[in-house]
Protein backbone atom coordinates (compact mmCIF):
# COMPACT_ATOMS: atom_id res chain seq x y z
CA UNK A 1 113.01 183.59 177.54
CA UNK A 2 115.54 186.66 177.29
CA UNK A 3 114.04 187.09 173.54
CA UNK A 4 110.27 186.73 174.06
CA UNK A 5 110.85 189.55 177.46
CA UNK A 6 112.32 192.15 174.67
CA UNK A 7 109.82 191.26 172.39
CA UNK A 8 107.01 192.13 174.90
CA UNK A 9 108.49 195.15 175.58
CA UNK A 10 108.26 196.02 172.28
CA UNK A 11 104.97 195.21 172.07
CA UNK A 12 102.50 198.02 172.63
CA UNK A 13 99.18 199.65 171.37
CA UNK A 14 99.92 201.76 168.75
CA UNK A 15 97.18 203.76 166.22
CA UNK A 16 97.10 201.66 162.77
CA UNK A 17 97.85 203.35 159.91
CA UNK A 18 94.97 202.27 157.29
CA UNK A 19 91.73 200.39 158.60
CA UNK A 20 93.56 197.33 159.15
CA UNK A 21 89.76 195.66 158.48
CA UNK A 22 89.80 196.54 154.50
CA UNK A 23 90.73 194.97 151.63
CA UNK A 24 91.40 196.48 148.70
CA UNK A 25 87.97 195.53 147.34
CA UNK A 26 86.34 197.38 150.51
CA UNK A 27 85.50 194.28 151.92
CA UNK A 28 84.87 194.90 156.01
CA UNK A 29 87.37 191.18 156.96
CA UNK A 30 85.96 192.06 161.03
CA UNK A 31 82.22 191.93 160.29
CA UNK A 32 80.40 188.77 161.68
CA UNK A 33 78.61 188.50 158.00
CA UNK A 34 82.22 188.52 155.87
CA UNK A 35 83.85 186.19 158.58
CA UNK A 36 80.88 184.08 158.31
CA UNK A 37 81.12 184.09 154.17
CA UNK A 38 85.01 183.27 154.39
CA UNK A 39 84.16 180.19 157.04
CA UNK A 40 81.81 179.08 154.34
CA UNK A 41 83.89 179.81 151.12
CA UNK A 42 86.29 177.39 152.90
CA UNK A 43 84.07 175.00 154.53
CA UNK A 44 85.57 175.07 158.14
CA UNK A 45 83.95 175.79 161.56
CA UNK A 46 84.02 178.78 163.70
CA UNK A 47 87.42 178.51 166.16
CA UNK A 48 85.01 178.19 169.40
CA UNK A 49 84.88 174.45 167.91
CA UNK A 50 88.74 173.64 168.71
CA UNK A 51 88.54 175.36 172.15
CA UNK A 52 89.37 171.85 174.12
CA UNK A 53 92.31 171.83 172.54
CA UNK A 54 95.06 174.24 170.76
CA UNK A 55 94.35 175.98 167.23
CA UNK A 56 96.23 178.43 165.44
CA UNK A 57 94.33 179.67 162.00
CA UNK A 58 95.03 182.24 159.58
CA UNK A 59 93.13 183.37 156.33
CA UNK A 60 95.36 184.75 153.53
CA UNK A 61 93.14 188.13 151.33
CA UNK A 62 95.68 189.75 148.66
CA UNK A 63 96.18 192.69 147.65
CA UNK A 64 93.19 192.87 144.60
CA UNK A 65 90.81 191.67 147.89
CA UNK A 66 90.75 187.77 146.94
CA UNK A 67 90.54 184.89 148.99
CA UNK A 68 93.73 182.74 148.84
CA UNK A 69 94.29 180.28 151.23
CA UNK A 70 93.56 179.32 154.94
CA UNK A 71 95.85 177.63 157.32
CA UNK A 72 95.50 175.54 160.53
CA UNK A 73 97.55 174.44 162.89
CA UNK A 74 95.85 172.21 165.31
CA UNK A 75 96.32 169.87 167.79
CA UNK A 76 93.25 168.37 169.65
CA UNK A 77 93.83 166.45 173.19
CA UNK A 78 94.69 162.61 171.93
CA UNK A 79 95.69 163.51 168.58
CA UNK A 80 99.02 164.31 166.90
CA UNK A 81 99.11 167.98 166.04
CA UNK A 82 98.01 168.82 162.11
CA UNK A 83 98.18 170.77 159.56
CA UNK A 84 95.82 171.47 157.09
CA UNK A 85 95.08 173.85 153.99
CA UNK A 86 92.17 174.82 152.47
CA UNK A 87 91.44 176.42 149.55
CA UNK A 88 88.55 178.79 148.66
CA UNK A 89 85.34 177.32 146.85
CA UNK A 90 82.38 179.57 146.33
CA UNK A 91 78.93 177.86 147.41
CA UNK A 92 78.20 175.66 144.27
CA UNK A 93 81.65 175.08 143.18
CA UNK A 94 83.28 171.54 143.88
CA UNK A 95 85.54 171.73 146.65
CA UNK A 96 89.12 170.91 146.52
CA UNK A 97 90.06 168.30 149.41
CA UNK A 98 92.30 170.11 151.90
CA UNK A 99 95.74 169.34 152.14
CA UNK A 100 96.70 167.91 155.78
CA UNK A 101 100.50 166.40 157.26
CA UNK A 102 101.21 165.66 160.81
CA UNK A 103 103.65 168.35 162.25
CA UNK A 104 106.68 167.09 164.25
CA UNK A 105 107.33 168.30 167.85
CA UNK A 106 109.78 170.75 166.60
CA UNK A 107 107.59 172.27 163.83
CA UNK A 108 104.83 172.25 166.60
CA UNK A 109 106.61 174.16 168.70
CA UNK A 110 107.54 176.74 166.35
CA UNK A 111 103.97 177.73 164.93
CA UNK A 112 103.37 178.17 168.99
CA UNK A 113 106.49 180.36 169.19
CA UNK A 114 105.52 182.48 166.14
CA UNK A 115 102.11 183.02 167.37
CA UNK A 116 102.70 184.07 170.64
CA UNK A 117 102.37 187.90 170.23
CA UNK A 118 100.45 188.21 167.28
CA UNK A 119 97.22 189.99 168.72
CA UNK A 120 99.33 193.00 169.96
CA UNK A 121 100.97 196.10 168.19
CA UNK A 122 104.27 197.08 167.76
CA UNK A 123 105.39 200.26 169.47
CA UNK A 124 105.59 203.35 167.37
CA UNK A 125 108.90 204.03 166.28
CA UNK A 126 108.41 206.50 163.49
CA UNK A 127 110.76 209.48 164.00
CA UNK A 128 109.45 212.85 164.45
CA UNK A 129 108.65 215.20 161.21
CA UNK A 130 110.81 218.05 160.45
CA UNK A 131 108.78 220.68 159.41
CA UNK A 132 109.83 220.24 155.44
CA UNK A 133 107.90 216.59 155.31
CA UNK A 134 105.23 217.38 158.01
CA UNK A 135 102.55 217.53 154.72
CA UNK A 136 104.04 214.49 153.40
CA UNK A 137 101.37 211.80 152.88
CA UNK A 138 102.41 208.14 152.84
CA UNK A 139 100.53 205.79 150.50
CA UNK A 140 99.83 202.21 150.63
CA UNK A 141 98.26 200.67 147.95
CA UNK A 142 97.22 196.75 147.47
CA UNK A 143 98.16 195.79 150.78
CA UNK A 144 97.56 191.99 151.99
CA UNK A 145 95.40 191.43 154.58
CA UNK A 146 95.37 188.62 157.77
CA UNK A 147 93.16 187.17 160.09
CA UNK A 148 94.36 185.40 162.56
CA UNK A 149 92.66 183.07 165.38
CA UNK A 150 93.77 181.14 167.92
CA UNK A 151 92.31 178.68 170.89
CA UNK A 152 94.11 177.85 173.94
CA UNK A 153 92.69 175.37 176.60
CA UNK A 154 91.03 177.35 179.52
CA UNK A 155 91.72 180.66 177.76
CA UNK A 156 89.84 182.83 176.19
CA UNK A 157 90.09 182.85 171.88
CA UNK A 158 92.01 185.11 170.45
CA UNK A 159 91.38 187.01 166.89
CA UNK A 160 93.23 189.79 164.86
CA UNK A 161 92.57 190.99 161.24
CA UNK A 162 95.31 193.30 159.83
CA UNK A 163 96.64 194.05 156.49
CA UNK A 164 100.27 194.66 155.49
CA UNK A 165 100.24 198.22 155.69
CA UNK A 166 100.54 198.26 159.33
CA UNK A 167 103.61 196.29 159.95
CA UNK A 168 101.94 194.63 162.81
CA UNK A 169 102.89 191.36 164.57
CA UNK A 170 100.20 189.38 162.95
CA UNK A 171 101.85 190.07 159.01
CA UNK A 172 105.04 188.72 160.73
CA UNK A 173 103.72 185.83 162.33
CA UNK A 174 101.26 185.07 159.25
CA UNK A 175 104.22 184.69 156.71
CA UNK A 176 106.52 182.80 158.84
CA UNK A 177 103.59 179.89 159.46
CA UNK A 178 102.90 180.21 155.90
CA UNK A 179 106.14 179.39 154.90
CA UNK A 180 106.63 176.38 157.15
CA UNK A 181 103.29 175.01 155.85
CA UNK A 182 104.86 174.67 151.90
CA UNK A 183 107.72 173.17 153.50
CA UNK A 184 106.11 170.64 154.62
CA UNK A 185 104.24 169.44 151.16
CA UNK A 186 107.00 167.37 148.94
CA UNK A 187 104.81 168.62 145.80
CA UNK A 188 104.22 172.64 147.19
CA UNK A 189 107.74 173.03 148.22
CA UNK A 190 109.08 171.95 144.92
CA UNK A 191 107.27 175.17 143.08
CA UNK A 192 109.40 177.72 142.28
CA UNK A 193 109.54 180.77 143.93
CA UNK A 194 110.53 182.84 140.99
CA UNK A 195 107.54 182.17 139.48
CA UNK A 196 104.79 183.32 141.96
CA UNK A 197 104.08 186.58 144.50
CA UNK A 198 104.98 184.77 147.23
CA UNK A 199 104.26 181.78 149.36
CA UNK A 200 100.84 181.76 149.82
CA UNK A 201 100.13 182.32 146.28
CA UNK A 202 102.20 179.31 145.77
CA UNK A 203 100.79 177.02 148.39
CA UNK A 204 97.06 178.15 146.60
CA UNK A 205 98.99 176.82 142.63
CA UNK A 206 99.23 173.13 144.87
CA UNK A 207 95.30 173.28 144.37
CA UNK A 208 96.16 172.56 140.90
CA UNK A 209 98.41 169.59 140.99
CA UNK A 210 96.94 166.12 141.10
CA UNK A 211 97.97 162.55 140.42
CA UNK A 212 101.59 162.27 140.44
CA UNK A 213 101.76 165.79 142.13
CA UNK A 214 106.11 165.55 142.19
CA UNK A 215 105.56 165.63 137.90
CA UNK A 216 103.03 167.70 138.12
CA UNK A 217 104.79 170.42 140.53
CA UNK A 218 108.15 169.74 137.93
CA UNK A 219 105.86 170.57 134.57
CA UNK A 220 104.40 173.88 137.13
CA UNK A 221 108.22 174.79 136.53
CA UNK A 222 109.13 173.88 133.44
CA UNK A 223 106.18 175.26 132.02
CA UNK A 224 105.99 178.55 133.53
CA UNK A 225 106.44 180.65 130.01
CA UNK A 226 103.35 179.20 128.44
CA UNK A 227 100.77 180.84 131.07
CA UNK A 228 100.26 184.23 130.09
CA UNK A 229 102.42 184.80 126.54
CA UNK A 230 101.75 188.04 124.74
CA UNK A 231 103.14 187.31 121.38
CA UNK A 232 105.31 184.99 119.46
CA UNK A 233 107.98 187.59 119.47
CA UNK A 234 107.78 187.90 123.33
CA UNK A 235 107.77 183.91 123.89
CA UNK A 236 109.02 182.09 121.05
CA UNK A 237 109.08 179.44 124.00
CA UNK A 238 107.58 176.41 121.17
CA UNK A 239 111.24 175.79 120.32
CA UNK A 240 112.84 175.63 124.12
CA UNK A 241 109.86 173.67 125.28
CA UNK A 242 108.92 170.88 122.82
CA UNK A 243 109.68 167.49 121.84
CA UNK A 244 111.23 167.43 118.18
CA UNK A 245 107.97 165.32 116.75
CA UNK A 246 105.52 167.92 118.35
CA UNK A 247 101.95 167.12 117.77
CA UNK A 248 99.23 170.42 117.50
CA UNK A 249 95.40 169.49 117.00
CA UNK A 250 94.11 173.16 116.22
CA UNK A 251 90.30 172.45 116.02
CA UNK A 252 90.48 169.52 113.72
CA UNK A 253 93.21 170.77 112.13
CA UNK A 254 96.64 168.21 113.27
CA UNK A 255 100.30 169.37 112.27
CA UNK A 256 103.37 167.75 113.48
CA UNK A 257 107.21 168.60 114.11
CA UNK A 258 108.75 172.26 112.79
CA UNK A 259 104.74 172.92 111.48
CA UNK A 260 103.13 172.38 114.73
CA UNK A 261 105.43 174.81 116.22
CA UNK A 262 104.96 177.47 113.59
CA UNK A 263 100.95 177.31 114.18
CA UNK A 264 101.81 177.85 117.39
CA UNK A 265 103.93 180.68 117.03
CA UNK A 266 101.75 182.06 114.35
CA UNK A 267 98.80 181.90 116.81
CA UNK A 268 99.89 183.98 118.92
CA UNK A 269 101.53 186.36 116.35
CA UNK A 270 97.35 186.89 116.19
CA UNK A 271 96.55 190.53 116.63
CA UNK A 272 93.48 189.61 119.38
CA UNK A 273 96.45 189.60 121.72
CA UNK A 274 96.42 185.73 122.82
CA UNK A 275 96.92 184.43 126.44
CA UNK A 276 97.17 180.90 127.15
CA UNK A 277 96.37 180.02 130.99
CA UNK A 278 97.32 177.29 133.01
CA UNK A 279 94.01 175.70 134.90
CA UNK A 280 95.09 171.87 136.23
CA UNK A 281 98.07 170.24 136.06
CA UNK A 282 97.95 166.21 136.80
CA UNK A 283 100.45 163.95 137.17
CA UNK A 284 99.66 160.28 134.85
CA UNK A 285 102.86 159.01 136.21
CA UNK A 286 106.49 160.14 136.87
CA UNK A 287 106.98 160.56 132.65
CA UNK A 288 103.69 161.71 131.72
CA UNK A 289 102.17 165.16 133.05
CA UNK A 290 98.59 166.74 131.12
CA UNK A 291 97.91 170.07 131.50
CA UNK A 292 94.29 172.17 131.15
CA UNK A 293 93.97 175.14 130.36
CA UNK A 294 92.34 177.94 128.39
CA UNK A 295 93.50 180.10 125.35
CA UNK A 296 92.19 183.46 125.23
CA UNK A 297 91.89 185.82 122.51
CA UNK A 298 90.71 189.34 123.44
CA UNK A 299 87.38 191.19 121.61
CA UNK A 300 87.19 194.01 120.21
CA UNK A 301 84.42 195.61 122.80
CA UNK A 302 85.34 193.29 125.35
CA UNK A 303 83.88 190.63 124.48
CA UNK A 304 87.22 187.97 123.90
CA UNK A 305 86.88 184.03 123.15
CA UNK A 306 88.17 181.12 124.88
CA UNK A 307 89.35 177.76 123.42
CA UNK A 308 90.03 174.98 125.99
CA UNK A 309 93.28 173.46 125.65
CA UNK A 310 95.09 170.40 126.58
CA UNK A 311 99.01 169.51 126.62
CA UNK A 312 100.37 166.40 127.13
CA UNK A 313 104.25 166.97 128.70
CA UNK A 314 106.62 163.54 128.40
CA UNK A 315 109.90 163.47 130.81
CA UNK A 316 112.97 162.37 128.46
CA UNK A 317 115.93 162.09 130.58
CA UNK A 318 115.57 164.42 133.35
CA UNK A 319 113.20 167.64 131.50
CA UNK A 320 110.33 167.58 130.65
CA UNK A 321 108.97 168.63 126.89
CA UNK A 322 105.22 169.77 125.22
CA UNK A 323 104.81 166.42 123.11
CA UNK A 324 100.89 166.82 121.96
CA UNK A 325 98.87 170.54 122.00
CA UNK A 326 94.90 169.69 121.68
CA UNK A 327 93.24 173.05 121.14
CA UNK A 328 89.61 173.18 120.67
CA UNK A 329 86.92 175.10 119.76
CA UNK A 330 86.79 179.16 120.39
CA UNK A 331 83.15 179.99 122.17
CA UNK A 332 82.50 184.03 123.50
CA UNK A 333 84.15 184.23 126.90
CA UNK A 334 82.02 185.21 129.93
């Protein structure tokens, strides 16, 4: 009680520092149309529709303007309290099945806790300029940006869009939920942090993992060098990262052990400037992960090609290694 009275009384309106309604694409995040679009891009319903009971939702927009993730806490009269995630699909595109857990008591509680002050400002507590910095300009580039909602029974909804360069209660609130919700995914909490912006960004790389989603969320890990290498000199990852009797089908074209790993290296020793992306990563079974992906090579005007490729990643003992590389035929990319 003695903590939530001081942080009321730190709580006050304060002028924001950017338009907190802008991404850095220049999308308006408080118009009616762009709220509608993101509602639709995730396929959920406006937040009157969980007024009867309690609702907490936040949509994640980095700091390049994309769509990331949405979370909701939710707990509907009868029902346990959830949690689900969904993941941005654009109208056409198949749609990823949310990911949803039932929330303990505990965890319930301290979503509510988190939330509680969210649509309000912080107090200004910037000192006052000495006249040798009062032309000083601050700048704040790429900022995130949150929108928050949230239905209580018998009181009114509550919404708040903000981005990170405002330091507002909602930024707080929106990574501290975020967090919680990887927690609570066996598969999502077992990606790295290392290896990713942050936690959104990694609860968004779960969309990825399917089947046996603990392998899958292991070969995430273990095969974090192989999704974005610049040259063989940079990476000469082959070595650390395959099986001894390596297998490499380059268009037709099959080499096994130390000559499948010197195509490899000698592909991207290619002066097109290679990238090899990660796309999904499933799960066969505990010993047996297959990842998708693409191989780029960049154009001259622009204009690169793409190969699809496919790796086949065997557990022996407890790491896992590449044991077959399937890379097929280049076509322009778009």
């Amino acid at each position: 009680m003695l903590m939530s009275m001081i942080a009321a009384l730190a709580l006050a309106a304060a002028e924001p520092t950017t338009d907190p309604c802008r991404d850095d694409d220049g999308k308006n995040r408080c118009a009616p149309a762009e709220q509608e679009r993101m509602r639709k891009l995730y396929r959920v319903e406006p937040i009157a529709a969980f007024a009867a009971g309690t609702s907490r939702r936040l949509f994640y927009v980095d700091g390049y303007g994309r769509d990331v993730v949405a979370i909701h806490f939710l707990r509907m009269p009868g029902h346990d309290p959830m949690l689900t995630v969904h993941f941005p699909k654009a109208p056409g595109e198949e749609a990823v099945a949310p990911l949803q857990t039932v929330l303990t008591a505990e965890q319930w509680q301290t979503v509510i806790d988190a939330s509680e002050y969210f649509d309000r400002k912080y107090a200004s507590t910037q000192p006052s300029k000495s006249s040798e910095d009062e032309d000083a300009i601050s700048i704040c580039l790429h900022s995130w940006v949150y929108w928050a909602e949230a239905t209580d029974p018998g009181k009114k909804a509550r919404s708040v869009t903000d981005d990170a360069c405002n330091d507002s209660p909602v930024e707080q609130y929106a990574w501290a939920v975020v967090k919680l919700a990887r927690s609570l995914f066996p598969h999502c909490s077992l990606l790295d942090l290392q290896y990713s912006r942050n936690d959104a960004t990694l609860l968004k790389a779960c969309e990825g993992l399917s089947g046996d989603r603990i392998a899958a969320a292991e070969v995430w890990n273990r095969g974090k060098s192989f999704r974005s290498i610049g040259s063989a000199e940079n990476y000469g990852g082959i070595d650390d990262f395959s099986s001894y009797h390596l297998t490499l089908d380059y268009n037709g074209s099959v080499t096994k052990g130390k000559a499948a790993k010197a195509m490899w290296k000698s592909i991207f020793a290619n002066e097109k400037r290679p990238n090899f992306y990660y796309g999904s990563i499933k799960g066969i079974n505990e010993k047996t992960v297959v990842v998708s992906g693409e191989l780029y090579l960049a154009g001259d005007h622009d204009m690169g090609q793409v190969a699809e490729v496919e790796m086949r990643w065997v557990k022996d003992g407890s790491t896992f290694s590449i044991e077959a590389i399937k890379i097929g035929p280049y076509s322009p990319s778009e």
